[in-house]
N, C-alpha and C. Protein backbone atom coordinates (compact mmCIF):
# COMPACT_ATOMS: atom_id res chain seq x y z
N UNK A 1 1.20 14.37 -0.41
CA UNK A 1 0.79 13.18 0.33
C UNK A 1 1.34 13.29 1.75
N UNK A 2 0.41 13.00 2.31
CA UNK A 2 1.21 12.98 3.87
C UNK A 2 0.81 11.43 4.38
N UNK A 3 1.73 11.35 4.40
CA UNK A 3 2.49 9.64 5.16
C UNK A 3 3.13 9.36 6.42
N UNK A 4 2.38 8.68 7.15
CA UNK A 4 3.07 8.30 8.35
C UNK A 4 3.67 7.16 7.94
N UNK A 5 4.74 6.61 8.59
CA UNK A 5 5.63 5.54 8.95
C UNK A 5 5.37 5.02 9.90
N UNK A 6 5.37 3.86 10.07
CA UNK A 6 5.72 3.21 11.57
C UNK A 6 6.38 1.89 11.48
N UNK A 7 7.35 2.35 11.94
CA UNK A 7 8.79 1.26 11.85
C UNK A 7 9.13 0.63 13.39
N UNK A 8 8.23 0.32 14.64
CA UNK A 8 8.80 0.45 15.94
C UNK A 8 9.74 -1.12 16.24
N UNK A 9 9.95 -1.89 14.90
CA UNK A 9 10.40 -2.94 15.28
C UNK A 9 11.70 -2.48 14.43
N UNK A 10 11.83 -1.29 13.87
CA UNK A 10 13.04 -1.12 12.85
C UNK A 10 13.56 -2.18 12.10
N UNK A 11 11.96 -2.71 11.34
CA UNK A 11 12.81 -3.54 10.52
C UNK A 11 12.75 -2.44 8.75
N UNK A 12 12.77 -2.00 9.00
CA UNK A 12 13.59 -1.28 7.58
C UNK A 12 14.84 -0.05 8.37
N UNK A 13 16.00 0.54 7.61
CA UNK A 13 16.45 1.38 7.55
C UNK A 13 16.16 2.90 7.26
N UNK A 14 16.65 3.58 7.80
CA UNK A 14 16.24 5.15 7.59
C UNK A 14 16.28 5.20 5.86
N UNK A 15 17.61 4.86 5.56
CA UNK A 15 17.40 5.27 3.87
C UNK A 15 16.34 4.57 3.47
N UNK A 16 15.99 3.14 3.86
CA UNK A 16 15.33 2.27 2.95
C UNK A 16 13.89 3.35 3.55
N UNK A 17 13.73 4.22 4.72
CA UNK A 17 12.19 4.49 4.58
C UNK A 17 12.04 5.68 3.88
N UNK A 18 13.47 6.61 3.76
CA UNK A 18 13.20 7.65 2.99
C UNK A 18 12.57 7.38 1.61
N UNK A 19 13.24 5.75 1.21
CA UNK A 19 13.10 5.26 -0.22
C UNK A 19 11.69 5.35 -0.35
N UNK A 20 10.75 4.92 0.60
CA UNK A 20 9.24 4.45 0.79
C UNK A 20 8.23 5.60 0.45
N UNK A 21 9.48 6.81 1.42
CA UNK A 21 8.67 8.10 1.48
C UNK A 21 8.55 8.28 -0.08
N UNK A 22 9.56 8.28 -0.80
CA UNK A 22 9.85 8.85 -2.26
C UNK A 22 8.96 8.12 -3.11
N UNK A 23 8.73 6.77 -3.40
CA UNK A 23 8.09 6.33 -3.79
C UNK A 23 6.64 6.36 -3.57
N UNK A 24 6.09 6.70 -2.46
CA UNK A 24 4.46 6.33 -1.97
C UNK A 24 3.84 8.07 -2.62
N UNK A 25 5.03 9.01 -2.56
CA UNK A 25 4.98 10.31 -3.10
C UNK A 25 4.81 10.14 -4.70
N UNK A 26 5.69 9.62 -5.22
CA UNK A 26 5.64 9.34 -6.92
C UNK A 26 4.47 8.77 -7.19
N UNK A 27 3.77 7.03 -6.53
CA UNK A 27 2.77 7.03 -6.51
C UNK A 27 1.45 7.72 -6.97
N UNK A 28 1.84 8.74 -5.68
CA UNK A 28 0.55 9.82 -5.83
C UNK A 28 0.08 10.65 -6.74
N UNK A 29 1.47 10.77 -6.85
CA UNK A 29 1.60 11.94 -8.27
C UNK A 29 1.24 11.10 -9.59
N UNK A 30 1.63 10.06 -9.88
CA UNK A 30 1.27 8.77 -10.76
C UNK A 30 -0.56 8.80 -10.82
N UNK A 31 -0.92 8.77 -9.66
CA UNK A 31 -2.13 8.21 -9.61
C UNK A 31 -3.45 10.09 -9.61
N UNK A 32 -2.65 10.72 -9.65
CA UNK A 32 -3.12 12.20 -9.35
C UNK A 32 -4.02 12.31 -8.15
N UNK A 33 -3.52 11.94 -6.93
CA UNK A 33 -3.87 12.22 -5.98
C UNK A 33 -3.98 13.54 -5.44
N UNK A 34 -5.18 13.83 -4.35
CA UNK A 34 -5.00 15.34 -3.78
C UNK A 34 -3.54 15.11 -3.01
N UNK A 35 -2.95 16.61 -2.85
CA UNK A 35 -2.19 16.93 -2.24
C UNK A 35 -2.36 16.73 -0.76
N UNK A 36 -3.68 16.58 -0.12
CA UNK A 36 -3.89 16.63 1.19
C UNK A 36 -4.21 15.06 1.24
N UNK A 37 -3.81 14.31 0.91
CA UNK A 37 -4.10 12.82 0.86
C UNK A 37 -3.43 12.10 2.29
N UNK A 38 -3.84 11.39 2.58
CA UNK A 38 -3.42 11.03 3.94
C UNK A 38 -3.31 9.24 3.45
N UNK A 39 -1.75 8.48 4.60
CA UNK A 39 -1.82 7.72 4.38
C UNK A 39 -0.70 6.97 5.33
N UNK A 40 -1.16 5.59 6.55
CA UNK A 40 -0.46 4.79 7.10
C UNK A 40 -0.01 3.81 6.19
N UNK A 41 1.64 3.50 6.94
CA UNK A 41 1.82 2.55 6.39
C UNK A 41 2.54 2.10 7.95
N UNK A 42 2.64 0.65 7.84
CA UNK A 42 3.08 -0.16 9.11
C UNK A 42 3.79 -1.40 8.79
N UNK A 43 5.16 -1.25 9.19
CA UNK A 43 6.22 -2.21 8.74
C UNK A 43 6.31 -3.28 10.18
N UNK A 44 5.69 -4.46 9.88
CA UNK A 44 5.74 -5.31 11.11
C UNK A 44 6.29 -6.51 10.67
N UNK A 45 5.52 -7.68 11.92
CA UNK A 45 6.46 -8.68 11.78
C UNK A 45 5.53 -9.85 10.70
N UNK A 46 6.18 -11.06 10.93
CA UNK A 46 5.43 -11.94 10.11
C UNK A 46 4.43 -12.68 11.42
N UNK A 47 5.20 -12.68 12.23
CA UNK A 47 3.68 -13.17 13.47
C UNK A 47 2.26 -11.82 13.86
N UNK A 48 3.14 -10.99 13.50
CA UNK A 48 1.97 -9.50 13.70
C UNK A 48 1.00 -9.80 12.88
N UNK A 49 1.49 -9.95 11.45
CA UNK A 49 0.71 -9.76 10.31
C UNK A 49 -0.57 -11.17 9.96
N UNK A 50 0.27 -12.21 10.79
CA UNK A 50 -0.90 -13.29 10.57
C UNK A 50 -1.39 -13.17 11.80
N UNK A 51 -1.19 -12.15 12.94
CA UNK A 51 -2.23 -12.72 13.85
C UNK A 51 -3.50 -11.15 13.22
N UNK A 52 -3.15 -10.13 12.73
CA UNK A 52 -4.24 -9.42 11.96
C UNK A 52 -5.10 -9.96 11.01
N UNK A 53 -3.69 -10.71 10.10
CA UNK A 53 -4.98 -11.19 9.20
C UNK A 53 -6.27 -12.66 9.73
N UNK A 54 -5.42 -13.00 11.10
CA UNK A 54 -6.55 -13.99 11.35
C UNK A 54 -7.95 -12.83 12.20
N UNK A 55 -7.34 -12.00 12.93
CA UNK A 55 -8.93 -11.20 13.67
C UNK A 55 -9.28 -10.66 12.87
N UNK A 56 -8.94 -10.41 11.84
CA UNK A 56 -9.53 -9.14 10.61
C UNK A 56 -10.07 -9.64 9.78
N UNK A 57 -9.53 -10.69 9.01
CA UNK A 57 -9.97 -11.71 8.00
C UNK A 57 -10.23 -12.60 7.75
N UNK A 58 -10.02 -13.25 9.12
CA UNK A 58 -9.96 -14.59 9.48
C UNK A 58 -9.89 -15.57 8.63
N UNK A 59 -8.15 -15.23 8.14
CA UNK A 59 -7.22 -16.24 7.65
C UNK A 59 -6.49 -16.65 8.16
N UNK A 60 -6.06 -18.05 8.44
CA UNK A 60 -4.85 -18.06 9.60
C UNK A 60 -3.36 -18.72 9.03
N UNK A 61 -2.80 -17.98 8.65
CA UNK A 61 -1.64 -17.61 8.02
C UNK A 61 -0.97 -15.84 7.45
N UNK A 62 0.17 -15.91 7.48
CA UNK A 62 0.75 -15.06 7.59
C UNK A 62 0.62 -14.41 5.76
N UNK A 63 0.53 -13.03 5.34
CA UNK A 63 0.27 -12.45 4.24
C UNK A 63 1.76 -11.25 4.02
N UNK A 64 1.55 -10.82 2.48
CA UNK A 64 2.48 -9.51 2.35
C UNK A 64 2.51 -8.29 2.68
N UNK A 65 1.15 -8.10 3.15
CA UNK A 65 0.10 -6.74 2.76
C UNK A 65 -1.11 -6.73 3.36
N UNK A 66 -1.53 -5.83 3.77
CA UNK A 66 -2.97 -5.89 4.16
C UNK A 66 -3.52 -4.40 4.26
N UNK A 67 -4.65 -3.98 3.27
CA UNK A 67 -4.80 -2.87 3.47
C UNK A 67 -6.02 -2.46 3.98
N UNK A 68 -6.41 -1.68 5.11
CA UNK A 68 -7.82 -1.09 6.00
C UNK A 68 -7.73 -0.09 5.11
N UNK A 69 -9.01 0.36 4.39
CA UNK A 69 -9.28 1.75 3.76
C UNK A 69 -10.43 2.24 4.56
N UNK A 70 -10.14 3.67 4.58
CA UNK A 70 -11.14 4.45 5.52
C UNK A 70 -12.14 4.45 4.72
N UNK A 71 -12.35 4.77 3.52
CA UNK A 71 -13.80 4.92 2.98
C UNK A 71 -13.55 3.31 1.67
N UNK A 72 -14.29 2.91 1.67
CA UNK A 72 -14.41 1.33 1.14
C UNK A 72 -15.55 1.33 0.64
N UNK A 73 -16.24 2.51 0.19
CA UNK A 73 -17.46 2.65 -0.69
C UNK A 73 -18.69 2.43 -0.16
N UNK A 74 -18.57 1.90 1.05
CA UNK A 74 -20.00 1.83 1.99
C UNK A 74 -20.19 3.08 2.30
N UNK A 75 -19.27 4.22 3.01
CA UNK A 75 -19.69 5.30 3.51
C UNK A 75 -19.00 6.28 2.52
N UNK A 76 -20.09 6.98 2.42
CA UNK A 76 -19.49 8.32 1.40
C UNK A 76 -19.11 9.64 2.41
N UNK A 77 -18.12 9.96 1.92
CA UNK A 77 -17.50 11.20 2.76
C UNK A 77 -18.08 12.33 1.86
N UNK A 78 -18.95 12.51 0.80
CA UNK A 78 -19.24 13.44 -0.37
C UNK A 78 -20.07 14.78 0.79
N UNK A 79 -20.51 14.53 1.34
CA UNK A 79 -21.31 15.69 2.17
C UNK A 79 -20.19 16.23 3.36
N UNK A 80 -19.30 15.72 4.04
CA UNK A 80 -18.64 16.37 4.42
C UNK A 80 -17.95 17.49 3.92
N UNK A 81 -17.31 16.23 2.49
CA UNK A 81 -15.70 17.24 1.58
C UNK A 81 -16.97 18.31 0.74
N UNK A 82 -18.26 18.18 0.78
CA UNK A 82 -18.71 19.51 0.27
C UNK A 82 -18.72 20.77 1.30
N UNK A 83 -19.17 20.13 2.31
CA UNK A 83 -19.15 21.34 3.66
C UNK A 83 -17.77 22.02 3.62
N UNK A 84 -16.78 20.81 4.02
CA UNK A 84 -15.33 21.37 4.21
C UNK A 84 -14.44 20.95 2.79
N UNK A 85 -14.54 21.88 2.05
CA UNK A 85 -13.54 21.61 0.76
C UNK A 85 -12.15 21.19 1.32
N UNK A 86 -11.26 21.52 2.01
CA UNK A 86 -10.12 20.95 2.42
C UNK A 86 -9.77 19.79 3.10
N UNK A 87 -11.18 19.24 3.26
CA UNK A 87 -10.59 18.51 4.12
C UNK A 87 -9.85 17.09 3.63
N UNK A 88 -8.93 16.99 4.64
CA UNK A 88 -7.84 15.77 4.16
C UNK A 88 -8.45 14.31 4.01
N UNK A 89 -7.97 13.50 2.66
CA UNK A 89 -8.40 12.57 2.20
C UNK A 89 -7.64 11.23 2.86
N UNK A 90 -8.53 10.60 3.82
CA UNK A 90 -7.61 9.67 4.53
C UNK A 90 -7.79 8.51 3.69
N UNK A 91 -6.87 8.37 2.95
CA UNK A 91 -7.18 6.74 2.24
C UNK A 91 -7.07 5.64 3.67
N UNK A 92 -6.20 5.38 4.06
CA UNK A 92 -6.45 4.16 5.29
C UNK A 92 -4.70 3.48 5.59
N UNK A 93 -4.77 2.66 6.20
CA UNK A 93 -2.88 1.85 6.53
C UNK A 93 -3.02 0.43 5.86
N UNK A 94 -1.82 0.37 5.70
CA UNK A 94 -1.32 -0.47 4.83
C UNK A 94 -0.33 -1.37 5.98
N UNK A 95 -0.36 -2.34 6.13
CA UNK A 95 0.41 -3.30 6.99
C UNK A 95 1.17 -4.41 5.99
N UNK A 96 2.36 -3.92 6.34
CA UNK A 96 3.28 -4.78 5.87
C UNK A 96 4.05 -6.12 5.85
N UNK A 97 4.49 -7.23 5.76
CA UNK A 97 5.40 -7.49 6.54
C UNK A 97 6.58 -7.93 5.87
N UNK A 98 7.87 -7.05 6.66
CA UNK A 98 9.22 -7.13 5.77
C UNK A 98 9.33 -8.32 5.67
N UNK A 99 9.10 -9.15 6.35
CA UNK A 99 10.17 -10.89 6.19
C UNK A 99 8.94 -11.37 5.35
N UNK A 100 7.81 -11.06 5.19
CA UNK A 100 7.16 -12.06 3.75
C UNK A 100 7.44 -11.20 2.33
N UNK A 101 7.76 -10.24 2.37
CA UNK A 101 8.52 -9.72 0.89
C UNK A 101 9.53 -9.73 0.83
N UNK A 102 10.56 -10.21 1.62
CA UNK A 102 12.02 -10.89 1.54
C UNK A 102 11.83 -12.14 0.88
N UNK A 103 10.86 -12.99 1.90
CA UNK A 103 10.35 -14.11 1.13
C UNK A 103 9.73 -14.58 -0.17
N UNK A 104 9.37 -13.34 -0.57
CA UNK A 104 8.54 -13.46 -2.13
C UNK A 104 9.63 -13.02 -2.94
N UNK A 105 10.08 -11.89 -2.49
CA UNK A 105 11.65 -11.05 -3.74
C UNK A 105 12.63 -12.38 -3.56
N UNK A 106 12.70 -13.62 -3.28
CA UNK A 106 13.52 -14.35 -3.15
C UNK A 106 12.78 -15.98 -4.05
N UNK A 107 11.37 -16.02 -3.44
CA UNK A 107 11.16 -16.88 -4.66
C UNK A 107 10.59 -16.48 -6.27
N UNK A 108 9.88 -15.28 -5.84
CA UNK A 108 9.98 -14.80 -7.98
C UNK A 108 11.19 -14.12 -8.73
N UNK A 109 12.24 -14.13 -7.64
CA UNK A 109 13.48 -13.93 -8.29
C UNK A 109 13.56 -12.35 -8.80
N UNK A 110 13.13 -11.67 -7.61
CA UNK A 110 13.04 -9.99 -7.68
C UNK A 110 13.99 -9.91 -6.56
N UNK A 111 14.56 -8.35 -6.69
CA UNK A 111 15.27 -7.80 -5.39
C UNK A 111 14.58 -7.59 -4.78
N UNK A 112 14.61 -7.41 -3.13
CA UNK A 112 13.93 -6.67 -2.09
C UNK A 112 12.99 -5.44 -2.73
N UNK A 113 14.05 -4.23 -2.97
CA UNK A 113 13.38 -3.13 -3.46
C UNK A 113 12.38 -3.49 -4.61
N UNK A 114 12.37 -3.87 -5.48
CA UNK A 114 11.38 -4.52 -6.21
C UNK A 114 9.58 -5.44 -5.60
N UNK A 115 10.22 -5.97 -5.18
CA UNK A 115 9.01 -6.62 -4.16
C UNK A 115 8.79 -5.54 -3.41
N UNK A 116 9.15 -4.72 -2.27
CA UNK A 116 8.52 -3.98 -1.44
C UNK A 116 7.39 -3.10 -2.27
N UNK A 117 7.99 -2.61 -3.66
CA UNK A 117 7.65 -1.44 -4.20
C UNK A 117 6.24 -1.61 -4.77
N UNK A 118 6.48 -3.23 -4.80
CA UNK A 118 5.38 -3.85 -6.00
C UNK A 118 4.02 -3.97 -4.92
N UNK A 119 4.61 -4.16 -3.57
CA UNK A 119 3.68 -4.45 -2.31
C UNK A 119 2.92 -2.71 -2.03
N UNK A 120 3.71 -1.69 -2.03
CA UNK A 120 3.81 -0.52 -1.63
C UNK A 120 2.71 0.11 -3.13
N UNK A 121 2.93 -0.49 -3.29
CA UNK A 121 1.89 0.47 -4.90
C UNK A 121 0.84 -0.56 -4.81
N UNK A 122 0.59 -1.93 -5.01
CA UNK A 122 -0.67 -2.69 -4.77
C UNK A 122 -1.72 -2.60 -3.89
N UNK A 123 -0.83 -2.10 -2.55
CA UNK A 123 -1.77 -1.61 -1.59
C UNK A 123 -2.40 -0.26 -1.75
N UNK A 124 -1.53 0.84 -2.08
CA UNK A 124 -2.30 1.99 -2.56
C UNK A 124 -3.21 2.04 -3.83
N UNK A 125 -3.11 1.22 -4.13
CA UNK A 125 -4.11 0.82 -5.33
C UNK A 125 -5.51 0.58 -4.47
N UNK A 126 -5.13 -0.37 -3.78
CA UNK A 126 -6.41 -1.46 -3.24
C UNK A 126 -6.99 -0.32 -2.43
N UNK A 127 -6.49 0.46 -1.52
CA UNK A 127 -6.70 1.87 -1.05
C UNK A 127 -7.29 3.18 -1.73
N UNK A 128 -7.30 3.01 -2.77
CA UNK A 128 -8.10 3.72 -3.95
C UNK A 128 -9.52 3.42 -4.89
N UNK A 129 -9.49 1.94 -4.37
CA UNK A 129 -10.76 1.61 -5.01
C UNK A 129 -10.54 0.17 -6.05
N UNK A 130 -9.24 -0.04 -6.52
CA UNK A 130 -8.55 -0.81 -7.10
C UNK A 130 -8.88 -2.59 -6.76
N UNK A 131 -9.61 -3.68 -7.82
CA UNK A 131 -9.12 -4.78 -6.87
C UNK A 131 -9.12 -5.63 -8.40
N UNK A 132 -8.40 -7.05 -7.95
CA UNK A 132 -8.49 -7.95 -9.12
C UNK A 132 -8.84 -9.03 -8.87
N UNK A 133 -10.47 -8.83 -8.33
CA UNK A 133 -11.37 -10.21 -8.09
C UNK A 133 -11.80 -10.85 -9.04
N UNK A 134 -12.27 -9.99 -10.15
CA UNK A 134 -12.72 -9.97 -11.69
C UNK A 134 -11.83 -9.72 -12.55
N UNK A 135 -11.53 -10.92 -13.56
CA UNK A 135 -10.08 -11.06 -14.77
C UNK A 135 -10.28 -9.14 -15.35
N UNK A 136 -11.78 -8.79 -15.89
CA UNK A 136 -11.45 -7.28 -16.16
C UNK A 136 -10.62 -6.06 -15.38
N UNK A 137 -10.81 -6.58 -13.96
CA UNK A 137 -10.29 -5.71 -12.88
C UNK A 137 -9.36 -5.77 -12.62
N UNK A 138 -8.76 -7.12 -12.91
CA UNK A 138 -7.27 -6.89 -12.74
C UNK A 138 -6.50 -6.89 -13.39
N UNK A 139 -7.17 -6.76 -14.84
CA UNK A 139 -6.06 -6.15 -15.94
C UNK A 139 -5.81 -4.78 -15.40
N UNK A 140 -6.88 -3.97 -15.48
CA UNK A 140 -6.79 -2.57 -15.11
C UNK A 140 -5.94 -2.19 -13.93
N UNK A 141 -5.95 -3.24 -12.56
CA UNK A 141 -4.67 -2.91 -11.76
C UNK A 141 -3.48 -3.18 -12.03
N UNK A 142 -3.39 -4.38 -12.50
CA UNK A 142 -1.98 -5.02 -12.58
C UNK A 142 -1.46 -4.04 -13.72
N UNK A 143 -2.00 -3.63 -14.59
CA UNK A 143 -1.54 -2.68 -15.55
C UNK A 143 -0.91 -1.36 -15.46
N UNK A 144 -1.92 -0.79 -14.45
CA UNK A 144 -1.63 0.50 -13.69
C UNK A 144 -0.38 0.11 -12.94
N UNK A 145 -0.66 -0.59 -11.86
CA UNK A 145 0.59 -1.46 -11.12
C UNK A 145 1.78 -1.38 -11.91
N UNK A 146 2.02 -1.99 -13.05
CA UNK A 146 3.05 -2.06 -13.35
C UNK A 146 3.65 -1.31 -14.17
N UNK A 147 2.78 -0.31 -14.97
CA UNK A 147 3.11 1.69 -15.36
C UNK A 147 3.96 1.84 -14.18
N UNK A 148 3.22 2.30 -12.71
CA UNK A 148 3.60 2.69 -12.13
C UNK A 148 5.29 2.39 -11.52
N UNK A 149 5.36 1.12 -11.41
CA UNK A 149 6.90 0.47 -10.69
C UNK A 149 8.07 0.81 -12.27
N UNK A 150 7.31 0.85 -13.33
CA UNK A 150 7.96 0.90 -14.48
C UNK A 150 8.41 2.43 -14.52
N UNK A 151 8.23 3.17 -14.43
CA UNK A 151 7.99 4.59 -14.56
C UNK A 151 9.13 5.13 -13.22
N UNK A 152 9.03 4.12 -12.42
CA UNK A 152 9.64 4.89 -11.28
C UNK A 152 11.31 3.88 -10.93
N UNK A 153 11.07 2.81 -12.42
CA UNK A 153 12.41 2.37 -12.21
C UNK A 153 12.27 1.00 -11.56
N UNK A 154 11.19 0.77 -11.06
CA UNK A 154 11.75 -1.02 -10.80
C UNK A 154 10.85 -2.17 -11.73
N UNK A 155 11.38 -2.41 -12.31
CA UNK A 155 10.87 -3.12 -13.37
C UNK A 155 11.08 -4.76 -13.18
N UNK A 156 10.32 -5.11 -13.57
CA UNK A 156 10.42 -6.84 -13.88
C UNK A 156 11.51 -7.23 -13.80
């Protein structure tokens, strides 16, 4: 997996992003991702994140998560990755924001690391094709979802 970071407000710590790196890697491997998988993630603020989700989604309030996927099933990349077998699979960025999963690991009565992780795998889910609009669909994520945080140690 190759993962960018972008921390320019440093609101996480070096260890806490190595933690991110390790995990968004387990993830992958969880989810059997290509090796050439590509993937942003963006640790911002809580005014960043609701002023995206209002031009993007036009919600106007502040969220945990927000994920842009490069391919979202409208456009098929299938004729390229046949031309170029290697080429790298950009799933899309993931926008964060630390102070609303402080805020959530504090009212469902999870640690930080717990909430981030649970945010950090939901979005790569939703980035994969993953959603739980439909009660069937989101057994199948929340399920996977929670293999995954289970497996890698943060549990309920």
């Amino acid at each position: 997996m190759d993962l960018e970071i972008y921390n320019d407000d440093n609101l996480i710590d070096e260890e806490r992003q190595a933690w991110v790196e390790d995990l968004v890697d387990f993830t992958a491997n969880e989810l059997e991702l290509a090796d050439n998988t590509q993937l942003s993630i963006h640790f911002v603020t809580k005014d960043k994140i609701h002023e995206i989700n209002k031009k993007y989604r036009d919600v106007d309030r502040a969220t945990d998560v927000i994920s842009f996927a490069i391919n979202d099933g409208e456009d098929s990349l299938d004729y390229m990755e046949q031309q170029i077998p290697d080429l790298p699979v950009d799933l899309g960025d993931l926008f964060i924001s630390v102070e609303i999963v402080a805020e959530h690991a504090k009212d469902y009565g999870h640690s930080f690391d717990r909430e981030l992780g649970y945010t950090i795998v939901h979005g790569i889910l939703h980035l994969n094709g993953y959603d739980h609009i439909e009660p069937e669909d989101e057994k199948v994520m929340i399920g996977l979802q929670e293999k995954v945080l289970s497996a890698y140690g943060l549990k309920k």
